[in-house]
Structure formats: structure tokens, C-alpha cells
PDB file of N, CA and C in Angstrom:
ATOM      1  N   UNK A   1     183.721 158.313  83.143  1.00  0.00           N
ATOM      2  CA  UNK A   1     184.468 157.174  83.623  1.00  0.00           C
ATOM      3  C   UNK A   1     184.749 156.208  82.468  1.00  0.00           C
ATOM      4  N   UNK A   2     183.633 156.061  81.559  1.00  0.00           N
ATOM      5  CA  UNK A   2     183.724 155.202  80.636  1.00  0.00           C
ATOM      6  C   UNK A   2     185.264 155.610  79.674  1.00  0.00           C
ATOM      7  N   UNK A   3     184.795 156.954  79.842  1.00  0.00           N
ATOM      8  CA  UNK A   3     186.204 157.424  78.511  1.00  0.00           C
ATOM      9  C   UNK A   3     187.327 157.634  78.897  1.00  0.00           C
ATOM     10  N   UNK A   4     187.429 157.292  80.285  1.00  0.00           N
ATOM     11  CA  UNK A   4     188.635 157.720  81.294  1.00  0.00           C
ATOM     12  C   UNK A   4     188.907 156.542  81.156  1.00  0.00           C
ATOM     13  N   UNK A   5     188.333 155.148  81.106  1.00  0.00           N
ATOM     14  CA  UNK A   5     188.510 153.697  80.763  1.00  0.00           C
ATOM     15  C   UNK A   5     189.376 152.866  79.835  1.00  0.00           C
ATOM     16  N   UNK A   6     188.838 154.048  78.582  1.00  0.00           N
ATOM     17  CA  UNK A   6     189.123 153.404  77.486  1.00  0.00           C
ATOM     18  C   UNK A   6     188.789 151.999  76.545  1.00  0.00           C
ATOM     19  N   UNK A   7     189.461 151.161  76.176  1.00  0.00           N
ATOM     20  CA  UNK A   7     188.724 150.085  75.907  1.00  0.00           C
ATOM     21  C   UNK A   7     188.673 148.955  77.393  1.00  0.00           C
ATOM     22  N   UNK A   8     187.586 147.895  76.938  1.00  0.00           N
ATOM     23  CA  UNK A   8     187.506 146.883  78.062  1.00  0.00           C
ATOM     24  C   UNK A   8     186.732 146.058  77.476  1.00  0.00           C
ATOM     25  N   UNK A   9     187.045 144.921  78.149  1.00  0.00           N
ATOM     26  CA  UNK A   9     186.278 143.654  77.587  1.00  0.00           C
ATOM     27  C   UNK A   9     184.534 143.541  78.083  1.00  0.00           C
ATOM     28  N   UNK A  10     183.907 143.803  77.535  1.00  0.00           N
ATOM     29  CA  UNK A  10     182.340 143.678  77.751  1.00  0.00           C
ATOM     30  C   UNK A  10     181.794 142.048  78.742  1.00  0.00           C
ATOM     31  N   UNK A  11     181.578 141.963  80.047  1.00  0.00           N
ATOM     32  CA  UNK A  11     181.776 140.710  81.097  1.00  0.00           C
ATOM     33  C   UNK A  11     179.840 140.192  80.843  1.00  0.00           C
ATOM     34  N   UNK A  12     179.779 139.253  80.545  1.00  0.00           N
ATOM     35  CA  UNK A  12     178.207 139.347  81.129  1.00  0.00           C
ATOM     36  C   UNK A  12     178.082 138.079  81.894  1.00  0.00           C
ATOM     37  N   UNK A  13     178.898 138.021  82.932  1.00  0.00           N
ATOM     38  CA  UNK A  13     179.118 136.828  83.525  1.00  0.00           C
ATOM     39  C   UNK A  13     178.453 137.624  85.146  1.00  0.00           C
ATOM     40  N   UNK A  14     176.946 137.361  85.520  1.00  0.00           N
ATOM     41  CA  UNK A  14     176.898 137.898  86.790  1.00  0.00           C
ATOM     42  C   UNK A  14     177.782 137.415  87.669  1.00  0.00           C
ATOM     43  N   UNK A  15     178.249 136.406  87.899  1.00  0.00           N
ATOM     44  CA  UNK A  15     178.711 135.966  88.915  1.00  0.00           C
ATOM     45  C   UNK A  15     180.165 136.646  89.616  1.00  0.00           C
ATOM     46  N   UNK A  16     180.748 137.012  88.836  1.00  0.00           N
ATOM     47  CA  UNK A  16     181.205 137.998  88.514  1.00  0.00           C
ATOM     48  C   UNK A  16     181.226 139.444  89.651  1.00  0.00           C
ATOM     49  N   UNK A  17     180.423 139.665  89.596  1.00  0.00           N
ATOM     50  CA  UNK A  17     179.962 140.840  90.897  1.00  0.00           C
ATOM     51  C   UNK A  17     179.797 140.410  92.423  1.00  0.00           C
ATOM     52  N   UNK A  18     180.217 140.550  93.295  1.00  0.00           N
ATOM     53  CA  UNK A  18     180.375 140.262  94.327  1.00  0.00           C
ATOM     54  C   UNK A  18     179.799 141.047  95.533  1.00  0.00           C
ATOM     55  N   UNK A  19     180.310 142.174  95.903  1.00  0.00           N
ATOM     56  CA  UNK A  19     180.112 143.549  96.000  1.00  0.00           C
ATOM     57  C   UNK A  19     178.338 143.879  96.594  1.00  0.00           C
ATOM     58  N   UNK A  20     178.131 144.290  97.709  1.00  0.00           N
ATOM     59  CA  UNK A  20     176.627 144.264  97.963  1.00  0.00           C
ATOM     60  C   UNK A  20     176.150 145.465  97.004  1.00  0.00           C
ATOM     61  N   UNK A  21     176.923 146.637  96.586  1.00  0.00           N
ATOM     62  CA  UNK A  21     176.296 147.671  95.732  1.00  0.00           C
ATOM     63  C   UNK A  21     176.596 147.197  94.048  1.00  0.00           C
ATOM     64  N   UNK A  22     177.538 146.110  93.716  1.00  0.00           N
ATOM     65  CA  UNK A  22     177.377 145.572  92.760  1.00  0.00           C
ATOM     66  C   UNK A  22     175.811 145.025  91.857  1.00  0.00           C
ATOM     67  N   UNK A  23     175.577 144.273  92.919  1.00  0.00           N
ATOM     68  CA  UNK A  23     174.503 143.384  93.171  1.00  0.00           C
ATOM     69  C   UNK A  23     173.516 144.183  93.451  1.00  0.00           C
ATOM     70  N   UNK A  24     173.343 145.020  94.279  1.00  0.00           N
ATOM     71  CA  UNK A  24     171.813 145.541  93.762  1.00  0.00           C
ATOM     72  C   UNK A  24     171.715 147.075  92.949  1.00  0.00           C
ATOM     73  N   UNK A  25     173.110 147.673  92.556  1.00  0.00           N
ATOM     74  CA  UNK A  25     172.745 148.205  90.729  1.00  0.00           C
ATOM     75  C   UNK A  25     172.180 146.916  89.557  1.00  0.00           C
ATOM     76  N   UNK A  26     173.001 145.683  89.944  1.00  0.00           N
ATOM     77  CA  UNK A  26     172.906 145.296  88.830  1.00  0.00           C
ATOM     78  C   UNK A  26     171.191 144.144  89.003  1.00  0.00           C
ATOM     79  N   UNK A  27     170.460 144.283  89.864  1.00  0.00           N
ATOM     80  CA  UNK A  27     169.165 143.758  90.289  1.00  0.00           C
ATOM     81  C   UNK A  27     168.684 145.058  89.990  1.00  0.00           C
ATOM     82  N   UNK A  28     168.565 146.116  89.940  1.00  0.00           N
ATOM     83  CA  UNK A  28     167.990 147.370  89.908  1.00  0.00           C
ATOM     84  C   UNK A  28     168.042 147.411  88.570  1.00  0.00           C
ATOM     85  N   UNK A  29     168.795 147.314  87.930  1.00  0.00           N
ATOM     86  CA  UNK A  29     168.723 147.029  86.351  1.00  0.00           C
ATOM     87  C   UNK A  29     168.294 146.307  85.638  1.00  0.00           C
ATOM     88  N   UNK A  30     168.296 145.014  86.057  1.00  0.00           N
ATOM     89  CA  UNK A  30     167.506 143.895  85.561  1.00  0.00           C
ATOM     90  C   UNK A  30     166.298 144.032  85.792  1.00  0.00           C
ATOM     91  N   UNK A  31     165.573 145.196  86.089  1.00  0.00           N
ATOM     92  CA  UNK A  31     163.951 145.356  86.505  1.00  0.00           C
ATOM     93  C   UNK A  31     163.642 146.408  85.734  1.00  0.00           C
ATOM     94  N   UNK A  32     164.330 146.937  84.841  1.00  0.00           N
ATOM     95  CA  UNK A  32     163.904 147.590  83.698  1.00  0.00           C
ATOM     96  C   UNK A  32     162.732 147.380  82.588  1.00  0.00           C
ATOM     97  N   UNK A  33     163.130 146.425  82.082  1.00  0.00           N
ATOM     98  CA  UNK A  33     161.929 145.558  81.175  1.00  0.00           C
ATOM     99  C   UNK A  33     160.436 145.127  81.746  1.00  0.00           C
ATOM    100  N   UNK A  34     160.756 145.245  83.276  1.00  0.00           N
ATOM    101  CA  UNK A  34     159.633 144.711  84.021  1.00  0.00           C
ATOM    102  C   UNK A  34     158.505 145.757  84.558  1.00  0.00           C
ATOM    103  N   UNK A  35     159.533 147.047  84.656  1.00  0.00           N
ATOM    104  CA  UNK A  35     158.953 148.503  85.175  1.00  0.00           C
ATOM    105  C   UNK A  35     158.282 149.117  83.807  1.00  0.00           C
ATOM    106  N   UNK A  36     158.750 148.398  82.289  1.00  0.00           N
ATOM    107  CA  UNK A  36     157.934 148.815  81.589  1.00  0.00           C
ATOM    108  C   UNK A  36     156.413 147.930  81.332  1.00  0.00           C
ATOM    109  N   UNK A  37     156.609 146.583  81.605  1.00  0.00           N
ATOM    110  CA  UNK A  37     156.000 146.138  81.467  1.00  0.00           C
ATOM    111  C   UNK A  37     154.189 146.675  82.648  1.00  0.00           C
ATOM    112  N   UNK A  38     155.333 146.806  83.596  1.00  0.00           N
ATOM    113  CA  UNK A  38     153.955 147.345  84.605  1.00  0.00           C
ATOM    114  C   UNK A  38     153.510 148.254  84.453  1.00  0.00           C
ATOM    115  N   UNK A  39     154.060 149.424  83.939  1.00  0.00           N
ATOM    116  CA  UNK A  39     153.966 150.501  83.153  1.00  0.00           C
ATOM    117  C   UNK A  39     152.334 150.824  82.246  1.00  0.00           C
ATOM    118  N   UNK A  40     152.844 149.784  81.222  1.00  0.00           N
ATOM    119  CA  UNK A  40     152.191 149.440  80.274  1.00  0.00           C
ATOM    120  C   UNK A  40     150.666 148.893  80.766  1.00  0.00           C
ATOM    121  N   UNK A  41     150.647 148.152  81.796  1.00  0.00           N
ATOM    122  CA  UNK A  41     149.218 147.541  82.522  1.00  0.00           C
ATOM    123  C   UNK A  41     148.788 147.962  82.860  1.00  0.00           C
ATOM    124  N   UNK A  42     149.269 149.196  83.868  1.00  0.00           N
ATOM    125  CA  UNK A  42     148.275 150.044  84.114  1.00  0.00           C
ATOM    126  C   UNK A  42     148.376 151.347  84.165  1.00  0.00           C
ATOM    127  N   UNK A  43     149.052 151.615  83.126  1.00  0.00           N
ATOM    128  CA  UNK A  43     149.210 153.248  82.950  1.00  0.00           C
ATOM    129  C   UNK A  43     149.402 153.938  83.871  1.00  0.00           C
ATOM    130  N   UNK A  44     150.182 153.773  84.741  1.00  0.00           N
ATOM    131  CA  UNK A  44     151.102 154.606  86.431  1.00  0.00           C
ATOM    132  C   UNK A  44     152.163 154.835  85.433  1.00  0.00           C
ATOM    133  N   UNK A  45     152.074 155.688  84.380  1.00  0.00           N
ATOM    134  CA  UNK A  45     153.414 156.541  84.223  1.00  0.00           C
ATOM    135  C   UNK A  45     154.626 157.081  84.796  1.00  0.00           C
ATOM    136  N   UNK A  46     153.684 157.377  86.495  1.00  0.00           N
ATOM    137  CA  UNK A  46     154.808 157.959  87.730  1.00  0.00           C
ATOM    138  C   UNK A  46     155.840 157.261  88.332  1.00  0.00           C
ATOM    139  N   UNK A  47     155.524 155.774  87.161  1.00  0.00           N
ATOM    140  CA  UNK A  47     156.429 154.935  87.811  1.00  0.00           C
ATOM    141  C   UNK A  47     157.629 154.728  87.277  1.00  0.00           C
ATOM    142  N   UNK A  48     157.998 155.469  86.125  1.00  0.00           N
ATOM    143  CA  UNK A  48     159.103 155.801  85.358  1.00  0.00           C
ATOM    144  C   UNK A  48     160.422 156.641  85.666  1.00  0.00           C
ATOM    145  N   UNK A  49     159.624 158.164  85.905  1.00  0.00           N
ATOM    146  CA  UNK A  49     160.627 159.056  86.628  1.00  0.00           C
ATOM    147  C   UNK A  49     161.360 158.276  88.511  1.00  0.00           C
ATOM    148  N   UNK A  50     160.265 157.635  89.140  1.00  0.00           N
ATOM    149  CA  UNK A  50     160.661 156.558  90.258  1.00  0.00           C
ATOM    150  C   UNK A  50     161.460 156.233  90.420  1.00  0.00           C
ATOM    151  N   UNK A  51     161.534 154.964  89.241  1.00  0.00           N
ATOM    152  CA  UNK A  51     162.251 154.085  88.980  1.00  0.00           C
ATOM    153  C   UNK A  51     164.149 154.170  88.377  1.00  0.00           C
ATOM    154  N   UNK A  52     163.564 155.600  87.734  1.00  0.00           N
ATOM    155  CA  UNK A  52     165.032 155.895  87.477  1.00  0.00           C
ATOM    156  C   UNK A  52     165.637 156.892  88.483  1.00  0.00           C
ATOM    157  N   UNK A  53     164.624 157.091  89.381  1.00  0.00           N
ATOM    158  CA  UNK A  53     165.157 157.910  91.005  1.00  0.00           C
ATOM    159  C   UNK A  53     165.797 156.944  91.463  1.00  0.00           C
ATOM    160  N   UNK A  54     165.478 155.579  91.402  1.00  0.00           N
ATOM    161  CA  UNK A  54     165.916 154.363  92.092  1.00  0.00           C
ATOM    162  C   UNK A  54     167.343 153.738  91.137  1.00  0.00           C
ATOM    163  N   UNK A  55     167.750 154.092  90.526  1.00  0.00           N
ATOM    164  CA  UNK A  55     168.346 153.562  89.335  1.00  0.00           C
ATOM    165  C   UNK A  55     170.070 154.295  89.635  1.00  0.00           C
ATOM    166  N   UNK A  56     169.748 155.738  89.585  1.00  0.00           N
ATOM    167  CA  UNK A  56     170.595 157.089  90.068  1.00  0.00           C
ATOM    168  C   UNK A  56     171.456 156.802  91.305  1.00  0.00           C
ATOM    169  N   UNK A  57     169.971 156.600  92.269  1.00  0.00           N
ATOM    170  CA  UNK A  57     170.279 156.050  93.930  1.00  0.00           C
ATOM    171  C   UNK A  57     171.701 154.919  94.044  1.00  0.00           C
ATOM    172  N   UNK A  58     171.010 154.065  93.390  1.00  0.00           N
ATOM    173  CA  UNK A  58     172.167 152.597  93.037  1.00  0.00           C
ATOM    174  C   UNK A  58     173.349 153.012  92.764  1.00  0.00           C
ATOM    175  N   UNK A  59     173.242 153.718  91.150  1.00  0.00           N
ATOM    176  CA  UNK A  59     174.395 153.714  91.023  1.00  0.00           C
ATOM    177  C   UNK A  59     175.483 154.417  91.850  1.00  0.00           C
ATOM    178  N   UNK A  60     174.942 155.910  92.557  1.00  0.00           N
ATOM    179  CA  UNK A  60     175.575 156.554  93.491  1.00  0.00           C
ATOM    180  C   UNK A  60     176.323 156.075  94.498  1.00  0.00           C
ATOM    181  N   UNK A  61     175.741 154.805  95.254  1.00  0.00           N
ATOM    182  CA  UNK A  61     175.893 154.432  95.665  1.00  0.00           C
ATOM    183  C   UNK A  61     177.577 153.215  95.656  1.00  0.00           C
ATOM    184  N   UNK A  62     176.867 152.784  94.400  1.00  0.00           N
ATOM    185  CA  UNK A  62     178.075 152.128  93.607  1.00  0.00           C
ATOM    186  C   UNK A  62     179.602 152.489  93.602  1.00  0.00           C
ATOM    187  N   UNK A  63     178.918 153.753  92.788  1.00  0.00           N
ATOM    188  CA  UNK A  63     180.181 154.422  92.413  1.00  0.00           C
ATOM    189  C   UNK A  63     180.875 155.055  93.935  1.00  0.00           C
ATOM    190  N   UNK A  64     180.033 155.406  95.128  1.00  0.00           N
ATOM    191  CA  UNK A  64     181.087 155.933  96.386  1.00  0.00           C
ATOM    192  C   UNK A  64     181.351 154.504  96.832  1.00  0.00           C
ATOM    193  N   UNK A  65     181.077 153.431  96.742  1.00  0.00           N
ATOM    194  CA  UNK A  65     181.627 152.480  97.664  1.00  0.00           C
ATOM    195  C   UNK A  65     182.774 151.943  96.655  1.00  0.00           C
ATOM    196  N   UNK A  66     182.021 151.494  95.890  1.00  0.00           N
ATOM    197  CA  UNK A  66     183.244 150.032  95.124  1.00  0.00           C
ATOM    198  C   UNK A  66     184.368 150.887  94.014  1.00  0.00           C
ATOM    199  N   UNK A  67     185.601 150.865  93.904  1.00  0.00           N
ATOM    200  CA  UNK A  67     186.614 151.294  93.234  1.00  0.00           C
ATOM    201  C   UNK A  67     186.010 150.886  91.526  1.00  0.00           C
ATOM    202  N   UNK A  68     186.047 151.387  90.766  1.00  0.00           N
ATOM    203  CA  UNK A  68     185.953 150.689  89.405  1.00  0.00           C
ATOM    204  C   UNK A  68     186.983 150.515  88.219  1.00  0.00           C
ATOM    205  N   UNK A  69     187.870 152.226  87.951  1.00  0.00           N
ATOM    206  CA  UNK A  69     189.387 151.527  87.517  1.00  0.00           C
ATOM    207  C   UNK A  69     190.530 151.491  87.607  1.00  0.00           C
ATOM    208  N   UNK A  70     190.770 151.189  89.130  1.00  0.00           N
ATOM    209  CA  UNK A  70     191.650 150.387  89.877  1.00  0.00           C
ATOM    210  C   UNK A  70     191.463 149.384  90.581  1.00  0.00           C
ATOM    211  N   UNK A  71     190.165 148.851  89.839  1.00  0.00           N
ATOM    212  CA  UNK A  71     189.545 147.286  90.191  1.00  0.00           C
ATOM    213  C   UNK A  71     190.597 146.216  89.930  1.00  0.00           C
ATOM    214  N   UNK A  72     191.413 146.151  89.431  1.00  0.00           N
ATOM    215  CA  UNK A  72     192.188 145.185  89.026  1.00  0.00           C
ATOM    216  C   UNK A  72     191.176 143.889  88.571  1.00  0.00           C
ATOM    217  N   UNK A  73     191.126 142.596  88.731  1.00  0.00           N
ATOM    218  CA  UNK A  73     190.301 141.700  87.736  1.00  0.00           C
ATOM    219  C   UNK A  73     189.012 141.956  87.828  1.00  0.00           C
ATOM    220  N   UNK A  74     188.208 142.804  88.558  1.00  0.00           N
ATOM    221  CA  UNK A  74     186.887 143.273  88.563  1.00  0.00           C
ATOM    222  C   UNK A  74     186.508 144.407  87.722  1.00  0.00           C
ATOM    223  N   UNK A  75     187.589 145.018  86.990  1.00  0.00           N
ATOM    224  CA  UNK A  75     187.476 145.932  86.497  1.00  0.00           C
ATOM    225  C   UNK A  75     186.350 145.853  84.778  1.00  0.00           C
ATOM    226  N   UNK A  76     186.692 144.839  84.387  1.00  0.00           N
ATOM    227  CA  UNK A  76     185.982 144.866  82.873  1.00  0.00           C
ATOM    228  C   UNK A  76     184.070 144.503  83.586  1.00  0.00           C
ATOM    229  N   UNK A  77     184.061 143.455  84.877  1.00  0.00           N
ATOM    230  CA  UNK A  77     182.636 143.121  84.828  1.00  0.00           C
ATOM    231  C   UNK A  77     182.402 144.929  85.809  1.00  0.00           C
ATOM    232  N   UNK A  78     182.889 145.660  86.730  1.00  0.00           N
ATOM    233  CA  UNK A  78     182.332 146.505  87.074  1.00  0.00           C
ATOM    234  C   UNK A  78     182.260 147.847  85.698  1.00  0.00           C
ATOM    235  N   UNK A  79     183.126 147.512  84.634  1.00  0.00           N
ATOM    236  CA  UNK A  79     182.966 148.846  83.704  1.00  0.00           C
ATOM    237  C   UNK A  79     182.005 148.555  82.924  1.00  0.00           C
ATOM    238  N   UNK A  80     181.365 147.302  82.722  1.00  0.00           N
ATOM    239  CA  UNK A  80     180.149 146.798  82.151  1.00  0.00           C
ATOM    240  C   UNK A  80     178.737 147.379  82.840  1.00  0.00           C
ATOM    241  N   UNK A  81     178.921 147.098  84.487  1.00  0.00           N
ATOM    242  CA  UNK A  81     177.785 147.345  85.192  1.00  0.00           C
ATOM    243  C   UNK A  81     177.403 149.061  84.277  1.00  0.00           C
ATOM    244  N   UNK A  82     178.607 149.477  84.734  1.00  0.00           N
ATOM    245  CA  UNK A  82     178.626 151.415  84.587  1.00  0.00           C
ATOM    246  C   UNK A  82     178.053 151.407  83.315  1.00  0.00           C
ATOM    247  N   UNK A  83     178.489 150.271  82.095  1.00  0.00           N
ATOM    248  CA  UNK A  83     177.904 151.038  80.496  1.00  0.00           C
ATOM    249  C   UNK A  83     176.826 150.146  80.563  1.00  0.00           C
ATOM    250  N   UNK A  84     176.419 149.433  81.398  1.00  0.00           N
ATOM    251  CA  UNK A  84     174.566 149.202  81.616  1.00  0.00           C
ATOM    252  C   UNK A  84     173.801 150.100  82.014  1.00  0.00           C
ATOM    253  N   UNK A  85     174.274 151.134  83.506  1.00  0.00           N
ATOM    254  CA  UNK A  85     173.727 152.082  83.929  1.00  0.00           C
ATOM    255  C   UNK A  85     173.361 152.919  82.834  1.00  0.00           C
ATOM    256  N   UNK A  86     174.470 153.567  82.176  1.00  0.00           N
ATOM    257  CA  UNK A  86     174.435 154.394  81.306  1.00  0.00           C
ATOM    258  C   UNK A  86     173.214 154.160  80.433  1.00  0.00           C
ATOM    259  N   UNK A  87     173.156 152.934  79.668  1.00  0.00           N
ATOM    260  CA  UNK A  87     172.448 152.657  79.239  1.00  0.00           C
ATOM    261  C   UNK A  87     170.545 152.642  79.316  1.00  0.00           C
ATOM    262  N   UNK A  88     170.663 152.115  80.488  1.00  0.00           N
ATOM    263  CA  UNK A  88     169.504 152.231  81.507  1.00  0.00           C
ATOM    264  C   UNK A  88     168.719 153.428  81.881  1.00  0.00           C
ATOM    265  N   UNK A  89     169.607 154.346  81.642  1.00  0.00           N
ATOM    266  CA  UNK A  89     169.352 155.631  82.445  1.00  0.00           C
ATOM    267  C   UNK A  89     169.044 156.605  80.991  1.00  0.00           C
ATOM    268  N   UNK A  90     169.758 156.499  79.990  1.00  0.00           N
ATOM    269  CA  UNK A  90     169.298 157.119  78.570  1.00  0.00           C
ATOM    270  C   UNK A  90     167.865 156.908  78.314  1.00  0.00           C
ATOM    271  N   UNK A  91     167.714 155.485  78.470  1.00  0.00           N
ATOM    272  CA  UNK A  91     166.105 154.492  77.964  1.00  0.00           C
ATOM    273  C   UNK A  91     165.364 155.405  78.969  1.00  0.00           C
ATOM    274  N   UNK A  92     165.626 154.990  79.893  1.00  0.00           N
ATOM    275  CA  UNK A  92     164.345 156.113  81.057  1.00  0.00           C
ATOM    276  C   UNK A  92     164.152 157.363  80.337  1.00  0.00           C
ATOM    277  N   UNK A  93     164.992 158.352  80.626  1.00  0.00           N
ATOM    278  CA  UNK A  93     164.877 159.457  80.345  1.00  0.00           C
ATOM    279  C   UNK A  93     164.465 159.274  78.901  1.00  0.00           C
ATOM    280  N   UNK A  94     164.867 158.927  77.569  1.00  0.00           N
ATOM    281  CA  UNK A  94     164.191 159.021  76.644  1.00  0.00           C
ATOM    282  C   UNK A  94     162.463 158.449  76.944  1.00  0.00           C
ATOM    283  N   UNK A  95     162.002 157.725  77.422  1.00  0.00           N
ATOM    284  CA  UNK A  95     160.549 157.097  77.757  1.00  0.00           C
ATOM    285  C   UNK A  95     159.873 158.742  78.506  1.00  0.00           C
ATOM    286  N   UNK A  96     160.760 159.559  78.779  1.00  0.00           N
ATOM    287  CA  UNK A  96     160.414 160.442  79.764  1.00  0.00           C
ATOM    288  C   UNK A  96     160.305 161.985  78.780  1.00  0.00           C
ATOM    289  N   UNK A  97     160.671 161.444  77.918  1.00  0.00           N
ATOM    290  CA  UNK A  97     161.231 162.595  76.376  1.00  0.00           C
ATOM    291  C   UNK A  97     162.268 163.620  77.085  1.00  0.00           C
ATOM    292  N   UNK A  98     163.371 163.423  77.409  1.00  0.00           N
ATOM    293  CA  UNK A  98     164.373 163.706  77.968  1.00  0.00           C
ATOM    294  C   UNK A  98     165.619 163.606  76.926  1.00  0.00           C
ATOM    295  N   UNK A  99     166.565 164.141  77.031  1.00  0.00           N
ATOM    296  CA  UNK A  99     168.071 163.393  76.432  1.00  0.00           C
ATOM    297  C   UNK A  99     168.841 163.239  77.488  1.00  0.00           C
ATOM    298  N   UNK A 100     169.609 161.988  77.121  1.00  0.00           N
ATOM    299  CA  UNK A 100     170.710 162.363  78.066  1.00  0.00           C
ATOM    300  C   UNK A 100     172.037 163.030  77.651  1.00  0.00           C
ATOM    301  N   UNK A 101     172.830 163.758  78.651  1.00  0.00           N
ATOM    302  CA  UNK A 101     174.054 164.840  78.571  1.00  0.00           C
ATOM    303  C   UNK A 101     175.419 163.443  77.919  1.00  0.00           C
ATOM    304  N   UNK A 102     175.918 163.830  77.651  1.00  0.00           N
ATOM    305  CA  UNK A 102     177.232 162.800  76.981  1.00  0.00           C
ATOM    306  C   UNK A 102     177.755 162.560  78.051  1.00  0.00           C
ATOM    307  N   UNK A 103     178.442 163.905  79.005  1.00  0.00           N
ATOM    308  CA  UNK A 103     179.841 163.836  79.595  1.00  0.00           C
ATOM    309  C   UNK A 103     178.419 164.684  80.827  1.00  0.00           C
ATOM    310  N   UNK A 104     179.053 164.283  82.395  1.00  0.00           N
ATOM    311  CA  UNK A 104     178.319 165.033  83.417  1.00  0.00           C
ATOM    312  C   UNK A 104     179.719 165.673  84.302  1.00  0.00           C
TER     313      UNK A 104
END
């Protein structure tokens, strides 16, 4: 999707998102740093592969409900959400010693 995109302006304006599957990919993401942090306290490793079960879920979700580029002015903050996911979802799987695929 990203490369089907092309360029776009990078949004980091939450407000921005509207959308109930907007809003909780992009709360599901913002709990990244936090899932490591808990991680880290008490060594529940199992809470990694989880978390990015939960991560997948979202975005799936995302992507069947909300349009992304034929968003018209939603389009740069929802192609942001997508190259957060992306993002999000590499970090897991690398924490997991995984790679991620380029193109799915």
C-alpha cells in the first residue's frame, strides 16, 4: 500500500484520526514502548508474540473498514498510521528474531 502510495506528507497530528479503527490501531501502537517495558519487569516474553497478535488484529481491521488511498484529506494522517504499523510490526518480530517480508 505504502508503494502503491507513493510519496505523502508524514501527519503526526493525532487529532487527525477520527475513525473508531483509526483510533484504536493507533492506541494499540502507542503501547509498544510500554509492552516492552513490562516485558522487561518481568520476563513474560509471551507477551511479545501477543501483543503483535493484537497489533495484526488492529490493523486488519483498519485496513477492511476505513478507505486509505482514496481518503481524500485523511489520506497523508491514515498513510502515516499504515508506515507506523509497518514499523511496529518489524520491531516485534525483530525482538522475536524474525524478519519482516518487504512486499506481502
Amino acid at each position: 500500500m505504502l508503494r502503491k502510495a507513493g510519496d505523502f506528507k508524514r501527519v503526526t497530528d493525532g487529532s487527525l484520526l477520527k475513525d473508531e479503527y483509526e483510533i484504536r490501531l493507533a492506541k494499540t501502537l502507542a503501547r509498544f514502548e510500554g509492552v516492552l517495558a513490562d516485558i522487561d519487569a518481568t520476563k513474560r516474553v509471551s507477551m511479545m508474540p501477543a501483543y503483535g497478535h493484537e497489533v495484526a488484529v488492529a490493523f486488519n481491521q483498519f485496513y477492511a473498514q476505513v478507505p486509505v488511498l482514496q481518503a481524500g484529506a485523511e489520506r497523508d494522517a491514515r498513510l502515516t498510521l499504515v508506515e507506523c504499523t509497518k514499523y511496529v510490526l518489524s520491531n516485534v518480530l525483530w525482538c522475536l528474531g524474525m524478519g519482516a517480508p518487504e512486499a506481502m
